[in-house]
C-alpha atoms as a PDB file:
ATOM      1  CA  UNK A   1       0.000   0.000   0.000  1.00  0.00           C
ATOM      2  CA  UNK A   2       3.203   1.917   0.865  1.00  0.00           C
ATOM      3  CA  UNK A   3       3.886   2.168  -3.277  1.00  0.00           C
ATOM      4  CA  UNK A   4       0.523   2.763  -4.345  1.00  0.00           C
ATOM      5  CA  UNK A   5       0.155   5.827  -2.172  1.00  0.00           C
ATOM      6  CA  UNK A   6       3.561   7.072  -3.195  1.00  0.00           C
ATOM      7  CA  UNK A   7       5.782   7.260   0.075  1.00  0.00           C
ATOM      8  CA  UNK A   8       9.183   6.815  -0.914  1.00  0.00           C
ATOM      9  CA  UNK A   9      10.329   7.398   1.814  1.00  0.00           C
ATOM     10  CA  UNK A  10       8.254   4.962   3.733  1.00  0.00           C
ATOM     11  CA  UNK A  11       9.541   2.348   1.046  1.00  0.00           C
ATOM     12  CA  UNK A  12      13.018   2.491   1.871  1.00  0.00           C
ATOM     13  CA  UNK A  13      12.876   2.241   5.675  1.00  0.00           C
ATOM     14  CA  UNK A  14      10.760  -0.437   4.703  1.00  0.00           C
ATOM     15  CA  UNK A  15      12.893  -1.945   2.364  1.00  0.00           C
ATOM     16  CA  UNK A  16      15.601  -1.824   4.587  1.00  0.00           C
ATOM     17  CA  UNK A  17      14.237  -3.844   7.249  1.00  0.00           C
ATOM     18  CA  UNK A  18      13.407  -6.876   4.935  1.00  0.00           C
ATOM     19  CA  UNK A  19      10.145  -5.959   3.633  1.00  0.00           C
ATOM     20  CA  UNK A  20       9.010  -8.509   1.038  1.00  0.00           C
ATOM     21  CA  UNK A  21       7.711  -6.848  -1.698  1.00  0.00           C
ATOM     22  CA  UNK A  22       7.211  -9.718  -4.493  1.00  0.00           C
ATOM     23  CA  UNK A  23       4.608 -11.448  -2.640  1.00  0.00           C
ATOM     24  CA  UNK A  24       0.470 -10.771  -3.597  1.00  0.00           C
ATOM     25  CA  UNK A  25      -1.960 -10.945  -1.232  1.00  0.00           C
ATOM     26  CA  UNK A  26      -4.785 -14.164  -1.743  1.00  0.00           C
ATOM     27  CA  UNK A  27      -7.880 -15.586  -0.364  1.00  0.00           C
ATOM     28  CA  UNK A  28     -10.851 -14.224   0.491  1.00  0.00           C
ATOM     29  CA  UNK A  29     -10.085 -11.060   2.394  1.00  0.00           C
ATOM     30  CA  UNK A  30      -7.851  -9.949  -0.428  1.00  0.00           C
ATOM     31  CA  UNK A  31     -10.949 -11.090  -2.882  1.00  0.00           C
ATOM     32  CA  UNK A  32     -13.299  -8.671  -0.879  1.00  0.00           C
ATOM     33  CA  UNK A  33     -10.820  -5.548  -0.847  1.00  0.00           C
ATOM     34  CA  UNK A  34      -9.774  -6.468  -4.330  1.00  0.00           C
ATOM     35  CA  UNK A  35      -6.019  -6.619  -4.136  1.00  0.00           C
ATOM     36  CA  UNK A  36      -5.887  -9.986  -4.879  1.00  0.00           C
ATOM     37  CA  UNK A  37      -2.373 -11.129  -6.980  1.00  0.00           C
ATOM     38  CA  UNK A  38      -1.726  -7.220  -7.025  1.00  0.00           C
ATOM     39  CA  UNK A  39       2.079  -6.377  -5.767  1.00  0.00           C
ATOM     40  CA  UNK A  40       3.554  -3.410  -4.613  1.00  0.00           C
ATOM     41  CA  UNK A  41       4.853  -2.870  -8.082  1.00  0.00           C
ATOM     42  CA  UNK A  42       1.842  -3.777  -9.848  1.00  0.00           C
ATOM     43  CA  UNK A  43       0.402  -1.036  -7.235  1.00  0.00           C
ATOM     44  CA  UNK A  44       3.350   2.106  -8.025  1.00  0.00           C
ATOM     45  CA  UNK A  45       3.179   1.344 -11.663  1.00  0.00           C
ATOM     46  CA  UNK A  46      -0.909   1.925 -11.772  1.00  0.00           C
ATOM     47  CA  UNK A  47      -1.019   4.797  -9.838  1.00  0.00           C
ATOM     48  CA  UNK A  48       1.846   6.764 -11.741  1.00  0.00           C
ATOM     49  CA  UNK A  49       4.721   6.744  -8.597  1.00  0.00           C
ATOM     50  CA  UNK A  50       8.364   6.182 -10.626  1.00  0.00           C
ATOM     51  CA  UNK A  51      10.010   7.175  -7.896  1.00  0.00           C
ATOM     52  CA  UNK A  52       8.518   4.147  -5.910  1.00  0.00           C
ATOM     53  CA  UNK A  53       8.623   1.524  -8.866  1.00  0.00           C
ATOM     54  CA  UNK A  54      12.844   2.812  -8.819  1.00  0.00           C
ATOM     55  CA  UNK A  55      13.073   1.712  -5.340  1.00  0.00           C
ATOM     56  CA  UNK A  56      11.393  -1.813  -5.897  1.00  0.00           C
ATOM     57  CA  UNK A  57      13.198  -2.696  -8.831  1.00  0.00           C
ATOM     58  CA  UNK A  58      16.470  -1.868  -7.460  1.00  0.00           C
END
């Protein structure tokens, strides 16, 4: 959610703690919120935050 809202800053403490970023949230929870199979870079690359999709690709 970090990347979708555009936080780099967030990210990278994140990131530097071990976040895992190349998982995608399943089941039915995810179903009902409809983030289901969508990543964090799925997320920064939809909502237009380059600055966050640099960060998770690095």
């Amino acid at each position: 959610m970090v990347a979708e809202v555009g936080w780099p800053d967030i990210l990278d403490i994140l990131l530097q703690r071990g976040a895992v970023v190349d998982s995608a949230p399943s089941g039915k929870r995810a179903e009902d919120n409809k983030i289901a199979g969508s990543t964090p870079l799925i997320g920064a690359t939809k909502y237009n935050h380059p600055e966050c999709v640099k960060r998770l690709l690095a």
